[in-house]
PDB file of N, CA and C in Angstrom:
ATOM      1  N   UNK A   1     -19.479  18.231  -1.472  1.00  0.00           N
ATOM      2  CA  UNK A   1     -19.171  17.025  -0.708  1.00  0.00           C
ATOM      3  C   UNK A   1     -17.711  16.621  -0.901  1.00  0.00           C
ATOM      4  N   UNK A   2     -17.134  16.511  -2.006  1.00  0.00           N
ATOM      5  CA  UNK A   2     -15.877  16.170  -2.424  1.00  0.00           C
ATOM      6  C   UNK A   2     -14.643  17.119  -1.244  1.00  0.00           C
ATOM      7  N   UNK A   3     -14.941  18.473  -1.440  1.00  0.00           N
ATOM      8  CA  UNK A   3     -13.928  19.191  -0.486  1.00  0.00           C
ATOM      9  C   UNK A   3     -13.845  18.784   1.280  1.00  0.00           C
ATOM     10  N   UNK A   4     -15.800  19.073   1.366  1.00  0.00           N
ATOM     11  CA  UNK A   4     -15.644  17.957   2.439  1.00  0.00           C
ATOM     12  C   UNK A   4     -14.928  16.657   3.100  1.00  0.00           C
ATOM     13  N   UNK A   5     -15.277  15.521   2.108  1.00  0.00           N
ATOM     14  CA  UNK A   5     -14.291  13.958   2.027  1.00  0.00           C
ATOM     15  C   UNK A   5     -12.636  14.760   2.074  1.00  0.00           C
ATOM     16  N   UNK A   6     -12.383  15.395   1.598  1.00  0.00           N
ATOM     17  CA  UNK A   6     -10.555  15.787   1.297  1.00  0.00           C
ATOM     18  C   UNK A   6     -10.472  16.103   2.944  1.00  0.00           C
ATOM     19  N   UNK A   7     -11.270  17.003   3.567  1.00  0.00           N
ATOM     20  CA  UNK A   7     -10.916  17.753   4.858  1.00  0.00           C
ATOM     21  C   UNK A   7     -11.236  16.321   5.690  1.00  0.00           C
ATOM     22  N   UNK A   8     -12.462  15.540   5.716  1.00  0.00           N
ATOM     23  CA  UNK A   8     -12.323  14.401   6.536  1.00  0.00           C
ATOM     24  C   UNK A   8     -10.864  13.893   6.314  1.00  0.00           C
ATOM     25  N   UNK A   9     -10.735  13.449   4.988  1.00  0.00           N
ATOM     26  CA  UNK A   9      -9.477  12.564   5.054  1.00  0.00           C
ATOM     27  C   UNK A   9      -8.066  13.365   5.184  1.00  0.00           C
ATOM     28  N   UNK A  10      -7.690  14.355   5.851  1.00  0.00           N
ATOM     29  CA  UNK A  10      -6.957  15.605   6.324  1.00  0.00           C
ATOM     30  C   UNK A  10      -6.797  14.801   7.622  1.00  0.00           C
ATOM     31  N   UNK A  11      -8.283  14.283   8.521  1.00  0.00           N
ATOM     32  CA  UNK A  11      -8.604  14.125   9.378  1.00  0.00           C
ATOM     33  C   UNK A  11      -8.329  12.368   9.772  1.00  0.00           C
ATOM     34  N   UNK A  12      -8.491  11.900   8.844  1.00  0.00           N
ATOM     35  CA  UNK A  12      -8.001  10.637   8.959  1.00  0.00           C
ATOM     36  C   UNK A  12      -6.376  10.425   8.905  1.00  0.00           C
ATOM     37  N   UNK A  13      -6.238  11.273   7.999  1.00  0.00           N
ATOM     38  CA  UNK A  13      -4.693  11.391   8.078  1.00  0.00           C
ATOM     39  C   UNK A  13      -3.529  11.276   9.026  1.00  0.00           C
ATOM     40  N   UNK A  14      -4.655  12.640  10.089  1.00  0.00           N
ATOM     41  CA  UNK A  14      -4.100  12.886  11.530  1.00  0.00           C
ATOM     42  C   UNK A  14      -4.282  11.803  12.162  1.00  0.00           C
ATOM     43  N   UNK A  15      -5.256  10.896  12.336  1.00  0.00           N
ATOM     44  CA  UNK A  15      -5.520   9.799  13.193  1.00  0.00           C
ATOM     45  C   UNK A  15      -4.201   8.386  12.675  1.00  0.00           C
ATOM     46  N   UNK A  16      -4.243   8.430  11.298  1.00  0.00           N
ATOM     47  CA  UNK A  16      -3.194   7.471  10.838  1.00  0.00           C
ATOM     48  C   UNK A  16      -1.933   7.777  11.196  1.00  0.00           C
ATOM     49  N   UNK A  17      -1.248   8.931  11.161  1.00  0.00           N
ATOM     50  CA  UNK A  17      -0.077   9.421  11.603  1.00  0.00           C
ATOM     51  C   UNK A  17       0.059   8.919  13.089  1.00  0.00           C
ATOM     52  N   UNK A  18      -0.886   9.179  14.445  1.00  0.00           N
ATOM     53  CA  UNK A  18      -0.838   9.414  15.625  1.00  0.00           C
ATOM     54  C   UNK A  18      -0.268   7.747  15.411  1.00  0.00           C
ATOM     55  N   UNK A  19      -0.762   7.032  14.859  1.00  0.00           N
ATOM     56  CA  UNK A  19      -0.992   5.224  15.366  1.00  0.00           C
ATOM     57  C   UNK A  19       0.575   4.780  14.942  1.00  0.00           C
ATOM     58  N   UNK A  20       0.896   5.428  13.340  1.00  0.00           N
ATOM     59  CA  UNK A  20       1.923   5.103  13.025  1.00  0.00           C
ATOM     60  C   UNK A  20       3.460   5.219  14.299  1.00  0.00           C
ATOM     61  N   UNK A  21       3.068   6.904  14.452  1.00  0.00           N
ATOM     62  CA  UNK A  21       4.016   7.311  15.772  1.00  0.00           C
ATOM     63  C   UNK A  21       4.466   5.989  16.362  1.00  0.00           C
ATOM     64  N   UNK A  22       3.270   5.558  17.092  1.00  0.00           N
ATOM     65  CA  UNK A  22       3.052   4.495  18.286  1.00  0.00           C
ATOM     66  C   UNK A  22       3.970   3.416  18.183  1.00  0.00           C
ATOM     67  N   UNK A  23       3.957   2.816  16.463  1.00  0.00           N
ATOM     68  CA  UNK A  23       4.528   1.893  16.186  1.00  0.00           C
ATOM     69  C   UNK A  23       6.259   1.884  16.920  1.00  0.00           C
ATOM     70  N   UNK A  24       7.063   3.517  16.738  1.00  0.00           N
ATOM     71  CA  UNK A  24       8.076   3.941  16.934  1.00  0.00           C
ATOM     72  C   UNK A  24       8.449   3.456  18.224  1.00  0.00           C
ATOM     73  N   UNK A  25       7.473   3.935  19.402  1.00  0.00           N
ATOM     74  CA  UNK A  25       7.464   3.893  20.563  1.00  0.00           C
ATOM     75  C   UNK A  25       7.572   2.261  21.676  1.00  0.00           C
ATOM     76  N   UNK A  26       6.329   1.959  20.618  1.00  0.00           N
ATOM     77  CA  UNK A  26       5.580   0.457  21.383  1.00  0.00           C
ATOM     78  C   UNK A  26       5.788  -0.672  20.594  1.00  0.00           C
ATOM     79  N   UNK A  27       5.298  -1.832  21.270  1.00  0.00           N
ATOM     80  CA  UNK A  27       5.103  -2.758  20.138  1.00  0.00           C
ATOM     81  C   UNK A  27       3.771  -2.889  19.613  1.00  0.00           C
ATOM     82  N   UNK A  28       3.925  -3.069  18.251  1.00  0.00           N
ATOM     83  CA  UNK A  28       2.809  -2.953  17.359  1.00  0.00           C
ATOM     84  C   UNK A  28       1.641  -3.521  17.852  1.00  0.00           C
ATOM     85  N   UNK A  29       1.922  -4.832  18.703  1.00  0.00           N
ATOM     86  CA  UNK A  29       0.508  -5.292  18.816  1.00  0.00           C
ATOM     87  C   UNK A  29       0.137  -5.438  19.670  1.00  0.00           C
ATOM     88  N   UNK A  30       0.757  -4.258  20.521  1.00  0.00           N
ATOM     89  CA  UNK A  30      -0.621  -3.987  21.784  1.00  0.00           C
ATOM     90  C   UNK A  30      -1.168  -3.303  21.332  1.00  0.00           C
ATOM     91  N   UNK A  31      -1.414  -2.244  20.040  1.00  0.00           N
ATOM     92  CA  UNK A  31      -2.501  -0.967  19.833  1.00  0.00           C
ATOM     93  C   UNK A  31      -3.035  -1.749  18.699  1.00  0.00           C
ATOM     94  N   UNK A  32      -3.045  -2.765  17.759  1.00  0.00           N
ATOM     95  CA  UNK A  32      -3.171  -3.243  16.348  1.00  0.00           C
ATOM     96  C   UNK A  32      -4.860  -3.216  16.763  1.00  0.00           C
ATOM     97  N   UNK A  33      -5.725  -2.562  15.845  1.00  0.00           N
ATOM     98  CA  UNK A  33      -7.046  -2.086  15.386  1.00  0.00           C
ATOM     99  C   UNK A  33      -6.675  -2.677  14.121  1.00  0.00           C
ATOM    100  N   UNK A  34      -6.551  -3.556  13.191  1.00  0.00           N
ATOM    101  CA  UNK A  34      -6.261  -3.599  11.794  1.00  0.00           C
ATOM    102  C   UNK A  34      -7.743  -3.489  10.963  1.00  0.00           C
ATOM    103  N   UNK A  35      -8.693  -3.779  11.363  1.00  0.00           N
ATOM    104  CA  UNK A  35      -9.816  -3.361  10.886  1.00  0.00           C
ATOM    105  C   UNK A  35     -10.233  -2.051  10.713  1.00  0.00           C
ATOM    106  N   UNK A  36     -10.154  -1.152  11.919  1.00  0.00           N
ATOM    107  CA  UNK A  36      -9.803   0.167  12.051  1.00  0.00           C
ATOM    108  C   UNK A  36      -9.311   0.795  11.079  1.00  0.00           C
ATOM    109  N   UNK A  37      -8.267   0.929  11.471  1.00  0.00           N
ATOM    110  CA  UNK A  37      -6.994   1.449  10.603  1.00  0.00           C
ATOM    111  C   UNK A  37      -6.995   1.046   8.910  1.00  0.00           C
ATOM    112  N   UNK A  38      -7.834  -0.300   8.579  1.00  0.00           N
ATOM    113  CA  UNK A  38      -8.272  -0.504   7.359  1.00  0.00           C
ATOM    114  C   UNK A  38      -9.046   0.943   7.124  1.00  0.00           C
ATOM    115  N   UNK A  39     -10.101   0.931   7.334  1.00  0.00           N
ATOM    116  CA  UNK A  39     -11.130   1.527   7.216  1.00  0.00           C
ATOM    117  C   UNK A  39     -10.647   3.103   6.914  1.00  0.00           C
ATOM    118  N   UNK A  40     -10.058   3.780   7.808  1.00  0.00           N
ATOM    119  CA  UNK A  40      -9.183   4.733   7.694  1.00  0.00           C
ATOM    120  C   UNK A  40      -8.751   4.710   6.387  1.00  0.00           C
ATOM    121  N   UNK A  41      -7.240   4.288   6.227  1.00  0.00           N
ATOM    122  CA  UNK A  41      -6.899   3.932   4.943  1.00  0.00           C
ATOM    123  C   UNK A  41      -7.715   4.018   3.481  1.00  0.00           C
ATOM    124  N   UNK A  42      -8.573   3.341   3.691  1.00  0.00           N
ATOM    125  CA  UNK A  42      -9.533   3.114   2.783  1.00  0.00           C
ATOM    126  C   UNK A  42     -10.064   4.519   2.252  1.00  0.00           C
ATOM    127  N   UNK A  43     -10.539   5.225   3.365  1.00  0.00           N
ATOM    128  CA  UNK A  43     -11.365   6.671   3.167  1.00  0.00           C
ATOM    129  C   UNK A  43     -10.396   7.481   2.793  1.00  0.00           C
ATOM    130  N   UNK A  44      -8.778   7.203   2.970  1.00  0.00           N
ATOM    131  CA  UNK A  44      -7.888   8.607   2.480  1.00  0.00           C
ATOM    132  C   UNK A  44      -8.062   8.218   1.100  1.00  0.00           C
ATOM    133  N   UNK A  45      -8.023   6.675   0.398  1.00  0.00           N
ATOM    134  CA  UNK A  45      -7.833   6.564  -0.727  1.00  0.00           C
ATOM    135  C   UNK A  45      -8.963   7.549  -1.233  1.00  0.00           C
ATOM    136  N   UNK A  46     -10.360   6.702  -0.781  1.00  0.00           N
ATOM    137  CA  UNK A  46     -11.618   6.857  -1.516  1.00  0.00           C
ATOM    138  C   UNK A  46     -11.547   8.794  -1.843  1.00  0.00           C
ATOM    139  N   UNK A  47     -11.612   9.402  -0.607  1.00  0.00           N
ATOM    140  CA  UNK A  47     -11.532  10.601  -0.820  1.00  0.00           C
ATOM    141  C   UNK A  47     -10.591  11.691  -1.729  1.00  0.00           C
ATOM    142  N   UNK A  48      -9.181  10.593  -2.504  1.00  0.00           N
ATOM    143  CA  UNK A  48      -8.040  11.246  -3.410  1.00  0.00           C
ATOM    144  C   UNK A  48      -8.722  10.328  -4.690  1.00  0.00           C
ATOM    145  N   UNK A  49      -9.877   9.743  -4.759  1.00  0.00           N
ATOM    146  CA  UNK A  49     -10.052   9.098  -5.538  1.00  0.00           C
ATOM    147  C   UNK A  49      -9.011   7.806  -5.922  1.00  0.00           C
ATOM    148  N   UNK A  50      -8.340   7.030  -5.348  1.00  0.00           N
ATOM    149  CA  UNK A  50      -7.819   6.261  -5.793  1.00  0.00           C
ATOM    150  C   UNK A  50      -8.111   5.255  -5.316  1.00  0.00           C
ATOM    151  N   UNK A  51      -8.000   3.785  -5.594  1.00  0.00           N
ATOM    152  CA  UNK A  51      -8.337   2.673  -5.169  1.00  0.00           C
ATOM    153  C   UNK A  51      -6.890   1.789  -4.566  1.00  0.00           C
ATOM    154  N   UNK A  52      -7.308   1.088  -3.559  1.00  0.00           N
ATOM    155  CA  UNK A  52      -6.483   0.557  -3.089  1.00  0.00           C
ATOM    156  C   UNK A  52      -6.038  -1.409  -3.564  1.00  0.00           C
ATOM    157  N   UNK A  53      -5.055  -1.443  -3.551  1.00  0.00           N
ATOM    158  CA  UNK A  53      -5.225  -3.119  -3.678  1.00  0.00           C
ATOM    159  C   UNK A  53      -5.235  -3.838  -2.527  1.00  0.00           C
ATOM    160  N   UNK A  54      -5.316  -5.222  -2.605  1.00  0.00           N
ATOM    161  CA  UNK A  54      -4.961  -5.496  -0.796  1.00  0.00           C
ATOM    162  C   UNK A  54      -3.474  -5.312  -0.733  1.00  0.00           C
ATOM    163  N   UNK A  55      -2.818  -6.080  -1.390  1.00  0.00           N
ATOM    164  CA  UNK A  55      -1.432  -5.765  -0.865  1.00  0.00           C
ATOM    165  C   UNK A  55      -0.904  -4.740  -0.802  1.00  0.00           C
ATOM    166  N   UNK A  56      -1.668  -3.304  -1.035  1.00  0.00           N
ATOM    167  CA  UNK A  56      -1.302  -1.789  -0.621  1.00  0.00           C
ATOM    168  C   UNK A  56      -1.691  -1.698   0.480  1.00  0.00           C
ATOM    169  N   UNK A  57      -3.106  -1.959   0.873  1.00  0.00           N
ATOM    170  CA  UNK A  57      -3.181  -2.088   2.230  1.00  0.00           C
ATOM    171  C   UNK A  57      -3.295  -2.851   3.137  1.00  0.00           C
ATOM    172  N   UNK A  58      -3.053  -4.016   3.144  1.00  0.00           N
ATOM    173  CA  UNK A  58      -2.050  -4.831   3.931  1.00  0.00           C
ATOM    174  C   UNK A  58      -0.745  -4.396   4.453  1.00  0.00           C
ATOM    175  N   UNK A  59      -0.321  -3.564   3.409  1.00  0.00           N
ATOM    176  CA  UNK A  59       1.604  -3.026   3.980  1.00  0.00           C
ATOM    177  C   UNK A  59       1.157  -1.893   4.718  1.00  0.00           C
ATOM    178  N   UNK A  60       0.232  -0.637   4.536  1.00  0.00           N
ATOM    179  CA  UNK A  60       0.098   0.418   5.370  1.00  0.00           C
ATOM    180  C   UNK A  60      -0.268   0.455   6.643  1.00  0.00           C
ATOM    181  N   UNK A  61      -1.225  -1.612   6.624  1.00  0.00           N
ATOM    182  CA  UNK A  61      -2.001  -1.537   7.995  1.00  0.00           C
ATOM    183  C   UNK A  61      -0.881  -2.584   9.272  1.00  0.00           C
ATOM    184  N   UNK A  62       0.454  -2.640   8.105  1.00  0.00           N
ATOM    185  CA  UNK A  62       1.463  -3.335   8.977  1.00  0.00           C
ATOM    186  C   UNK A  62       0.551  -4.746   9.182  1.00  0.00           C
ATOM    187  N   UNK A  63       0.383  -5.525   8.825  1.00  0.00           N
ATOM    188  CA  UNK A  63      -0.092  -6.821   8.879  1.00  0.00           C
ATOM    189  C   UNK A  63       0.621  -8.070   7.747  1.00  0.00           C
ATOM    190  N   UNK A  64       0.482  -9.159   8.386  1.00  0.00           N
ATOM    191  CA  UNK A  64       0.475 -10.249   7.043  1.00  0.00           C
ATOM    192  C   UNK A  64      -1.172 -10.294   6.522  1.00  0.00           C
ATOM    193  N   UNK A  65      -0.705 -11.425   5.251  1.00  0.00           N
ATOM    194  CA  UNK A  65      -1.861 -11.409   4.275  1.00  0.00           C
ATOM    195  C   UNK A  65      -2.951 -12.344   4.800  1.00  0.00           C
ATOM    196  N   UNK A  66      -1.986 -13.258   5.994  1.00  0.00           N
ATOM    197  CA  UNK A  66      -3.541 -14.067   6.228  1.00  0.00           C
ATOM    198  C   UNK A  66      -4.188 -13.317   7.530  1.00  0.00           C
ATOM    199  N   UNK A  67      -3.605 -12.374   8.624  1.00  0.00           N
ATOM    200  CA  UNK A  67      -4.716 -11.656   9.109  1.00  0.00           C
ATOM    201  C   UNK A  67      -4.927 -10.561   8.291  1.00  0.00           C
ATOM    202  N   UNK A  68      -4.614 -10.150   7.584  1.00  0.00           N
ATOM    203  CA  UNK A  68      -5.510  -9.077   6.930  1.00  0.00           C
ATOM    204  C   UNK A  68      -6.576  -9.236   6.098  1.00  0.00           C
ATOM    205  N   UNK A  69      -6.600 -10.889   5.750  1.00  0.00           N
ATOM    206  CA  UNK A  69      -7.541 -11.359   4.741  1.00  0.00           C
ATOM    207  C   UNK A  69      -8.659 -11.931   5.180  1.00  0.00           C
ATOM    208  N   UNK A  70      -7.991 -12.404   6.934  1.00  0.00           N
ATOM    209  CA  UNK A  70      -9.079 -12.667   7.316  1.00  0.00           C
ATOM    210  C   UNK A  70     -10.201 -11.288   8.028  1.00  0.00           C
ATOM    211  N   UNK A  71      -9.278 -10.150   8.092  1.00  0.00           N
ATOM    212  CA  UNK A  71      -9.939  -9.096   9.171  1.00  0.00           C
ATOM    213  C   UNK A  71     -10.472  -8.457   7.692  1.00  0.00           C
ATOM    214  N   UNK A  72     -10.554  -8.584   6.495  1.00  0.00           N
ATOM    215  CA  UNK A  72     -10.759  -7.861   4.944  1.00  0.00           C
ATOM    216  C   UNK A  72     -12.309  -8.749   5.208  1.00  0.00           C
ATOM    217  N   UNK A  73     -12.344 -10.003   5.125  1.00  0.00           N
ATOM    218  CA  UNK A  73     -13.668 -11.107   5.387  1.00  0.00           C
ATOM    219  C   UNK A  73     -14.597 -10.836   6.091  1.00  0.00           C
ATOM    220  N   UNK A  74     -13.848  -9.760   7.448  1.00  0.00           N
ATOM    221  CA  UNK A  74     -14.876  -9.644   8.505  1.00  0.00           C
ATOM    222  C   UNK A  74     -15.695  -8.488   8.251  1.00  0.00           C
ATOM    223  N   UNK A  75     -14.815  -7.253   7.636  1.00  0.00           N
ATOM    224  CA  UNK A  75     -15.301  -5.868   6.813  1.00  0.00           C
ATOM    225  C   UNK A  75     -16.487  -6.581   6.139  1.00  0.00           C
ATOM    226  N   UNK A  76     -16.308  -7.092   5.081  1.00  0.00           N
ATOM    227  CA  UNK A  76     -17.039  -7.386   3.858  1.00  0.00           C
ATOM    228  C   UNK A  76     -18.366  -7.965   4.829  1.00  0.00           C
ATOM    229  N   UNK A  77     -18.225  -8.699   5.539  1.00  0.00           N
ATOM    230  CA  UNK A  77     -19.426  -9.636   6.165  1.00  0.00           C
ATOM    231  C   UNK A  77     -20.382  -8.492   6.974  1.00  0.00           C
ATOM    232  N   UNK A  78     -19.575  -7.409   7.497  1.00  0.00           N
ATOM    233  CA  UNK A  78     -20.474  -7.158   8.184  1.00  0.00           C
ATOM    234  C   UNK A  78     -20.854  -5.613   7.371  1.00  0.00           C
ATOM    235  N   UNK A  79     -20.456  -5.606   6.032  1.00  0.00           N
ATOM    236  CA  UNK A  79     -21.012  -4.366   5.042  1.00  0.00           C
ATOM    237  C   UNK A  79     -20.113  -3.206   5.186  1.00  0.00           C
ATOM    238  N   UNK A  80     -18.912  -3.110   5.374  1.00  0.00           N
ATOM    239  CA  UNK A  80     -17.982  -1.994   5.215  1.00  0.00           C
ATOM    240  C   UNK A  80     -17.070  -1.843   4.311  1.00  0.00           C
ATOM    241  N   UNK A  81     -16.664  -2.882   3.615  1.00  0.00           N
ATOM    242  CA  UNK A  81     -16.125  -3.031   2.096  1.00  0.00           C
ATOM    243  C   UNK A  81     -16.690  -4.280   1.393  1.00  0.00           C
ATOM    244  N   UNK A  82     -16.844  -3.813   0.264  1.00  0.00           N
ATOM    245  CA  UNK A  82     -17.399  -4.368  -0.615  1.00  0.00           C
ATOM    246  C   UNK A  82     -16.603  -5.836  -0.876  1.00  0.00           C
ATOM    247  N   UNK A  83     -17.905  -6.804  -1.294  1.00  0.00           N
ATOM    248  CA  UNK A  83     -17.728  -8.211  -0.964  1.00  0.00           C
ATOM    249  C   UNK A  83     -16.709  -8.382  -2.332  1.00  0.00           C
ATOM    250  N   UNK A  84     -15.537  -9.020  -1.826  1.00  0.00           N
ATOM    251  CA  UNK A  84     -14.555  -9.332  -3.203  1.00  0.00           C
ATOM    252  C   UNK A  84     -13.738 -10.451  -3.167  1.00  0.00           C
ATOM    253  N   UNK A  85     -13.136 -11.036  -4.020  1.00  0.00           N
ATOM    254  CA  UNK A  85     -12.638 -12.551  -4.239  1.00  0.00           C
ATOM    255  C   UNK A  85     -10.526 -11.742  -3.326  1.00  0.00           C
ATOM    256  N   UNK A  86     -10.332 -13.034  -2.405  1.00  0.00           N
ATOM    257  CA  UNK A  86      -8.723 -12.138  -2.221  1.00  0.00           C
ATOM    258  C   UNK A  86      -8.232 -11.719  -3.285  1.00  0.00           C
ATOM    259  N   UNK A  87      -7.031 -10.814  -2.881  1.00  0.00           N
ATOM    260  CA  UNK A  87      -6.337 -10.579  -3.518  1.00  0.00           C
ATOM    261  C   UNK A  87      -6.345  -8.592  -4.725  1.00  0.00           C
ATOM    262  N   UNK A  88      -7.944  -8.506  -4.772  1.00  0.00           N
ATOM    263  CA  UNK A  88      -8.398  -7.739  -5.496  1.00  0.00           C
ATOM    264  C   UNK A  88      -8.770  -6.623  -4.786  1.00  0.00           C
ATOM    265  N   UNK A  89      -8.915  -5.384  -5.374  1.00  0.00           N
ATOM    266  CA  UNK A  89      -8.943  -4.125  -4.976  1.00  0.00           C
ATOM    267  C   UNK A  89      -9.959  -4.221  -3.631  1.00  0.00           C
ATOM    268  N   UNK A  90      -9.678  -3.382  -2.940  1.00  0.00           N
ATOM    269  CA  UNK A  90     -11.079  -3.159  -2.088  1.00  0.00           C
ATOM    270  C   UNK A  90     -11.404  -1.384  -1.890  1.00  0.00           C
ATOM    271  N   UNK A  91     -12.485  -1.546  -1.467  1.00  0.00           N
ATOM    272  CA  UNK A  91     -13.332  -0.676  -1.540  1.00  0.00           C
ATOM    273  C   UNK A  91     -14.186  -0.012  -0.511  1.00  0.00           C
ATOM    274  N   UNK A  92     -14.765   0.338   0.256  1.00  0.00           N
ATOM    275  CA  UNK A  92     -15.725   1.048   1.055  1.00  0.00           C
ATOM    276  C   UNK A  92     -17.291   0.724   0.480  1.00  0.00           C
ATOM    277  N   UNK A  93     -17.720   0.463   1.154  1.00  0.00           N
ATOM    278  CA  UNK A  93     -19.189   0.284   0.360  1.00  0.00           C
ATOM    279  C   UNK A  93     -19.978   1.546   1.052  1.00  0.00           C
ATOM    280  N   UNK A  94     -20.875   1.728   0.459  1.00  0.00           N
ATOM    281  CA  UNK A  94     -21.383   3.468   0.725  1.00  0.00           C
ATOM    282  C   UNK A  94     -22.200   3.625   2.092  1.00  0.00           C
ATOM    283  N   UNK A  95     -22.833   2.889   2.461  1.00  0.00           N
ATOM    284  CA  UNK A  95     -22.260   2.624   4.020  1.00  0.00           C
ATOM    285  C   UNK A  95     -21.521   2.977   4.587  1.00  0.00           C
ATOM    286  N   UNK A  96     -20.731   2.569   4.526  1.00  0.00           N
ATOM    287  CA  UNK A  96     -19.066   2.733   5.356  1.00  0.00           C
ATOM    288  C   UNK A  96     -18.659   4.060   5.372  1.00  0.00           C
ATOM    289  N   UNK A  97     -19.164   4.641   3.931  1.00  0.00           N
ATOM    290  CA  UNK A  97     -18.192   6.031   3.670  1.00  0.00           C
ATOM    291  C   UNK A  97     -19.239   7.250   4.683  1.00  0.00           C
ATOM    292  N   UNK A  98     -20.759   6.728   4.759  1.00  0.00           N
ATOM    293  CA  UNK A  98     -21.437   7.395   5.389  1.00  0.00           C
ATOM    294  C   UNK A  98     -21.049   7.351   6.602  1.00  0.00           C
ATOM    295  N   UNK A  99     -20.800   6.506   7.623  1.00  0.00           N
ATOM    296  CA  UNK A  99     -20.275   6.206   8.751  1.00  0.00           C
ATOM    297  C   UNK A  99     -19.278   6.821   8.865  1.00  0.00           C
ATOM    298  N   UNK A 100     -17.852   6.739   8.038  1.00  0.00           N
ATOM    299  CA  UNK A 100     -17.212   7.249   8.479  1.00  0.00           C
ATOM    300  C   UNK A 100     -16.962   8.938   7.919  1.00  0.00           C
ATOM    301  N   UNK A 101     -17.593   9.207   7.394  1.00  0.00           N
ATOM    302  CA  UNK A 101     -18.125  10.879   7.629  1.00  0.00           C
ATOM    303  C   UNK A 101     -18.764  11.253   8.472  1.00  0.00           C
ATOM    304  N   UNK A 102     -19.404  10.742   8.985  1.00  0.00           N
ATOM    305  CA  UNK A 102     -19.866  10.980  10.308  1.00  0.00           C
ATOM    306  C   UNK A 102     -19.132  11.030  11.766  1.00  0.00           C
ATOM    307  N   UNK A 103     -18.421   9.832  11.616  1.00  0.00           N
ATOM    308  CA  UNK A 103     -17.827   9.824  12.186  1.00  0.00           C
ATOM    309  C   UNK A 103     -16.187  10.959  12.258  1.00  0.00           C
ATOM    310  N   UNK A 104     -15.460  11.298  11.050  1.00  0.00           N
ATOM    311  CA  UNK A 104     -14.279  12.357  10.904  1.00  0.00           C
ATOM    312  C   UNK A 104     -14.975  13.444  11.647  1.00  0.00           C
ATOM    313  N   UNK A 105     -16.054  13.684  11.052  1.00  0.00           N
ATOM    314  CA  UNK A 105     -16.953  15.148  11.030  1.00  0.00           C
ATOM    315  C   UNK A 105     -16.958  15.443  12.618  1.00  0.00           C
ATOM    316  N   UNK A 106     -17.311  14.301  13.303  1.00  0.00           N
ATOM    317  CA  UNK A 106     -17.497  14.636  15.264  1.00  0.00           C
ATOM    318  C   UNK A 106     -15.958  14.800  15.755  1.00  0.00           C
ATOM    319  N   UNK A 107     -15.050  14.010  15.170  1.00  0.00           N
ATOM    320  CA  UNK A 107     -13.642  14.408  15.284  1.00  0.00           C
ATOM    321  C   UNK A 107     -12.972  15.722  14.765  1.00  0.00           C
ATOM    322  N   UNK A 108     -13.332  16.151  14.376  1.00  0.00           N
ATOM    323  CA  UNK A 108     -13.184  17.194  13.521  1.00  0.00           C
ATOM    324  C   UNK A 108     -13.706  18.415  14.264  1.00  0.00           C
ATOM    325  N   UNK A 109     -14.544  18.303  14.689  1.00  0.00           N
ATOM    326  CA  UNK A 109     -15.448  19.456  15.643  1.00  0.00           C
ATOM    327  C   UNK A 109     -15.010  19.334  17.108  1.00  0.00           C
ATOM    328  N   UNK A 110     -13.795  18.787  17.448  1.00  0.00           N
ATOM    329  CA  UNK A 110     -13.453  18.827  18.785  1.00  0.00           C
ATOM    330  C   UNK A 110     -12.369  19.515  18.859  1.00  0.00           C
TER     331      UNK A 110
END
């Protein structure tokens, strides 16, 4: 499973790169998914094993701290990272990581 998660997040990688591009091109917030693109993020960590803080990913997802804290609130509420006080690491809850293996995996096969 582990080599697996590395090749998804290979795969997330590619999807994070494409968005970043965009930034170059457009303005940021006609494409801004920040929940999205959380989530992403999240799975490259989870899958190198490392944990993220918010203010690591807050800066990767190009946001301030009060929409990211509030779009971090909306994750947690609806079970995709684990419920946490601001400010403190976040996480994927195992849920999430199932989903989004599922989800790399159909991307991945195209």
């Amino acid at each position: 499973m582990l080599m697996d998660d590395q090749l998804r997040a290979e795969t997330a990688k590619i999807i994070l790169a494409d968005r970043e591009d965009r930034y170059v091109i457009f303005p940021s917030d006609i494409f801004d998914e920040y929940a999205w693109t959380m989530l992403l993020n999240l799975f490259v960590a989870f899958a190198s094993g490392n944990v993220l803080t918010e203010k690591m990913l807050l800066k990767q997802v190009h946001t301030s701290k009060t929409t990211g804290q509030r779009w971090l609130y909306q994750l947690a509420k609806d079970g995709q990272v684990e419920i946490r006080m601001a400010g403190e690491d976040v996480k994927l809850t195992e849920g999430a990581i199932m989903k989004l293996r599922g989800y790399l995996d159909t991307v991945r096969q195209r």
